[in-house]
Protein backbone atom coordinates (compact mmCIF):
# COMPACT_ATOMS: atom_id res chain seq x y z
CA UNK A 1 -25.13 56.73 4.82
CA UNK A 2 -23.28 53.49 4.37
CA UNK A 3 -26.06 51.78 3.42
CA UNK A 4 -27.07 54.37 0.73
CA UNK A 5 -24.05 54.44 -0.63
CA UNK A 6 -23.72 50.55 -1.02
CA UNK A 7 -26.93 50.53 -2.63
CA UNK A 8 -26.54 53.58 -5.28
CA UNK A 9 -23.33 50.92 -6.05
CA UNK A 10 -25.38 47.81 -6.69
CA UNK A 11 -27.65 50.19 -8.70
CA UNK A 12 -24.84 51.50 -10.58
CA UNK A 13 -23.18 48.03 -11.14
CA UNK A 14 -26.73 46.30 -12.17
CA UNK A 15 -27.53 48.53 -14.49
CA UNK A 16 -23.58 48.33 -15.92
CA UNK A 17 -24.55 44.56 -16.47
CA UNK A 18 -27.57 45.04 -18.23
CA UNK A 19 -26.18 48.17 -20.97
CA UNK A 20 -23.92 45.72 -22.84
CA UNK A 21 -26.88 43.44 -24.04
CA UNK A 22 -29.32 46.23 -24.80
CA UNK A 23 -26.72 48.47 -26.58
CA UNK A 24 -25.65 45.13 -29.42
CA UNK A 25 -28.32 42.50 -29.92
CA UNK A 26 -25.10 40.87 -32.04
CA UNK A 27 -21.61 42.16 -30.67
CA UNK A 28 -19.90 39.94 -33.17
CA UNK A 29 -21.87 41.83 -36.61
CA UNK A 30 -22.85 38.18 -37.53
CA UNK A 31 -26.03 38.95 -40.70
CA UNK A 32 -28.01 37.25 -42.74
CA UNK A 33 -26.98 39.18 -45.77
CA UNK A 34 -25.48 42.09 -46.53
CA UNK A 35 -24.97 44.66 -49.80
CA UNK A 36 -21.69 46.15 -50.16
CA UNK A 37 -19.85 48.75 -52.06
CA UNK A 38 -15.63 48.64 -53.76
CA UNK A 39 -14.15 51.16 -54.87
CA UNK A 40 -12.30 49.87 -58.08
CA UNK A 41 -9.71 52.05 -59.85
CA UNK A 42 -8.82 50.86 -63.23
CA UNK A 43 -6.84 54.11 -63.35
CA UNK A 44 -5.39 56.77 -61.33
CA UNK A 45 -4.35 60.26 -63.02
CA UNK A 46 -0.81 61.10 -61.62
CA UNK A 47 2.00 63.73 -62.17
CA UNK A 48 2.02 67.21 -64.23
CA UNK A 49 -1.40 68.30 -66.50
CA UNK A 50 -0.11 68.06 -69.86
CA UNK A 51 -1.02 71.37 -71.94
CA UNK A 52 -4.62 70.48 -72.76
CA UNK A 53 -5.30 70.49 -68.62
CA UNK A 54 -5.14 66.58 -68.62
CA UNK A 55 -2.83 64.16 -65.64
CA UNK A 56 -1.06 61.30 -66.87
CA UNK A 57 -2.95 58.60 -66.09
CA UNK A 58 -1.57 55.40 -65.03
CA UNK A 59 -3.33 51.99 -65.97
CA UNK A 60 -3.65 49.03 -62.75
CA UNK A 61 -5.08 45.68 -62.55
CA UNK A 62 -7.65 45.00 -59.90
CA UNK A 63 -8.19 41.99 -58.64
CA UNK A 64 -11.25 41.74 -56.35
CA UNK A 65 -11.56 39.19 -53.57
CA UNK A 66 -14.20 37.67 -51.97
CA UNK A 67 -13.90 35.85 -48.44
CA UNK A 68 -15.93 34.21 -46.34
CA UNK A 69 -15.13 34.85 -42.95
CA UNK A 70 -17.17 32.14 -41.26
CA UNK A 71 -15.64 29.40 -40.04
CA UNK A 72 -19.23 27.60 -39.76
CA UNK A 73 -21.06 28.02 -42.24
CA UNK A 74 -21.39 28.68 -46.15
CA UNK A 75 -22.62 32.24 -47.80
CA UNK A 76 -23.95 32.93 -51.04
CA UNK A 77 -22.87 35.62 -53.49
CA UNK A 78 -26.15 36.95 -55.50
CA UNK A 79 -24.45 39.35 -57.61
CA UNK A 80 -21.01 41.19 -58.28
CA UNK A 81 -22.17 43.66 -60.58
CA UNK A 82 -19.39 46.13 -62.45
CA UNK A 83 -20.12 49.89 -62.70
CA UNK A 84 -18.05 53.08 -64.15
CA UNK A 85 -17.58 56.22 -62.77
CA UNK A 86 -21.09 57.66 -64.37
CA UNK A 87 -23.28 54.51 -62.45
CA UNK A 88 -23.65 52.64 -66.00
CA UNK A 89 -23.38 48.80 -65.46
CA UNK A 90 -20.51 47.31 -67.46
CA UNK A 91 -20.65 43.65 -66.32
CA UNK A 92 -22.09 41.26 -63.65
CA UNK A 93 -19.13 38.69 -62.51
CA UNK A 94 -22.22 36.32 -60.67
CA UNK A 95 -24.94 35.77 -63.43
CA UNK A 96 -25.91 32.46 -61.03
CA UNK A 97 -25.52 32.35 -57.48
CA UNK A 98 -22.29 30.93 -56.03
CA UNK A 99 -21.87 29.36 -52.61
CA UNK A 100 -18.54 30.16 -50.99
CA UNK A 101 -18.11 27.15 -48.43
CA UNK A 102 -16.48 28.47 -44.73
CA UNK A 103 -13.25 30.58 -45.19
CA UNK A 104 -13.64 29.85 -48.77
CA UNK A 105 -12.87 32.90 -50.62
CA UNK A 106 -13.13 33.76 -54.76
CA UNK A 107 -11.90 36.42 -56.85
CA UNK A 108 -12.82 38.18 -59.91
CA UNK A 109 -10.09 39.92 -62.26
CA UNK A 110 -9.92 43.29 -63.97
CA UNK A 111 -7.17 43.83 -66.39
CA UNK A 112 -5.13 46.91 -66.55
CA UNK A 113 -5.89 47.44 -70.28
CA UNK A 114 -9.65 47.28 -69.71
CA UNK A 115 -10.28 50.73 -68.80
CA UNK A 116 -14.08 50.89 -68.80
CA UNK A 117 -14.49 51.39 -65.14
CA UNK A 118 -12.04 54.68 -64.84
CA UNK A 119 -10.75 56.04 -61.85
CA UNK A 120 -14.43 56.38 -60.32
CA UNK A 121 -15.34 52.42 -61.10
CA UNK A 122 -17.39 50.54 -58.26
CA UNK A 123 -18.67 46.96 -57.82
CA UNK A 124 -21.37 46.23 -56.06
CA UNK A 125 -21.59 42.65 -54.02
CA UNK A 126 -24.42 41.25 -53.11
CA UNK A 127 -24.34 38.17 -50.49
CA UNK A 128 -26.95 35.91 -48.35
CA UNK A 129 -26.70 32.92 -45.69
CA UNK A 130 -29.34 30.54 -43.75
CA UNK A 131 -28.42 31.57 -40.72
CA UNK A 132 -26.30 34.68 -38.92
CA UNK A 133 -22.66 34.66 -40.36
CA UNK A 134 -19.73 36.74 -40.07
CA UNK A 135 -19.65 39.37 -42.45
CA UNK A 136 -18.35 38.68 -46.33
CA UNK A 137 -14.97 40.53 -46.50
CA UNK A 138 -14.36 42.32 -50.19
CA UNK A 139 -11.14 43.67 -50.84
CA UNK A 140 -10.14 45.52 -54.16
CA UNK A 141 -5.98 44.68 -55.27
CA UNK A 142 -5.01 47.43 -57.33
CA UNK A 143 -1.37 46.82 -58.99
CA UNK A 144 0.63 47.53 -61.96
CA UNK A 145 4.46 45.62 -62.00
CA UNK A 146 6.57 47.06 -64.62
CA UNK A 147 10.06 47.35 -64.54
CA UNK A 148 11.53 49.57 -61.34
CA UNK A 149 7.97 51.09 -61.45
CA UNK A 150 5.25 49.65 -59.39
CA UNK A 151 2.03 50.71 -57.98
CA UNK A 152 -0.07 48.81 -55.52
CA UNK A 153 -3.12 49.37 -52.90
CA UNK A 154 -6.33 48.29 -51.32
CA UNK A 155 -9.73 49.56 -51.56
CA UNK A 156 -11.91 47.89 -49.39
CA UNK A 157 -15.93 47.40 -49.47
CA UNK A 158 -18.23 49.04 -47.29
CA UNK A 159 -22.23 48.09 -46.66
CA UNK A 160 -24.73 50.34 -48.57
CA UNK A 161 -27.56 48.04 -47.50
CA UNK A 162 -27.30 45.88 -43.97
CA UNK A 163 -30.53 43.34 -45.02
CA UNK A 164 -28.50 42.07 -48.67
CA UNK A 165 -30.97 43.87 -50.35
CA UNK A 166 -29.59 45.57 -53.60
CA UNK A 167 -30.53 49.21 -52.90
């Protein structure tokens, strides 16, 4: 019985030691590339509708920032392209690739009185590197600084397409 029992262990415990590496080929998320989605709000309605149905609607700059989170090695931004809340393309920020060196980071600017995007605005990021890297981090500053009133908060991007693809 012993014996039984001391083997269902090492049974137990060698196939413990083998799960990890067949559950993540890359525990770390390291790619070659990577498409992702921000959510960019060059508005956001607010308070009471007025008496035609409509919220106030409060105007924010966005800055959008790009960071390479590699330590090792450089990644390449394909395209930043700007959308509005219907889909339509407004602008592309990256109209030639750009190489961000490691933990090199960029940013692209949206001012509050440009309005195109709405409160459903997106850009889409597109990035690529020789070899595995950490993933491209793409975070969306939304603020607006005036007077004793201030607004500020972070959208952050998401992958729509793991290969850097543009979907």
């Amino acid at each position: 019985m012993k014996r039984m029992r001391a083997g269902l262990l090492a049974l137990l415990l060698a196939g413990m030691a083998v799960a990890p590496g067949a559950v993540a080929a890359d525990p770390a998320g390291r790619s070659r590339g990577q498409t992702l989605y921000v959510p960019v709000y060059s508005s956001v309605l607010h308070g009471n509708q007025d008496r035609s149905g409509n919220p106030g609607e409060w105007l924010l700059s966005v800055m959008v920032s790009l960071r390479n989170t590699d330590p090792r090695l450089p990644v390449r931004i394909t395209a930043a392209r700007y959308y509005d809340g219907a889909g339509t393309l407004l602008r592309e920020y990256v109209t030639e690739p750009k190489t961000l060196a490691p933990l090199a980071s960029m940013a692209t600017f949206i001012e509050n009185r440009d309005t195109a995007g709405g409160s459903g605005g997106s850009l889409v990021v597109t990035w690529e590197a020789e070899g595995a890297a950490s993933p491209l981090l793409v975070e969306a500053l939304h603020t607006d600084l005036f007077g004793t009133r201030s607004i500020s908060f972070v959208s952050r991007g998401e992958v729509i397409a793991p290969d850097g693809k543009a979907p």
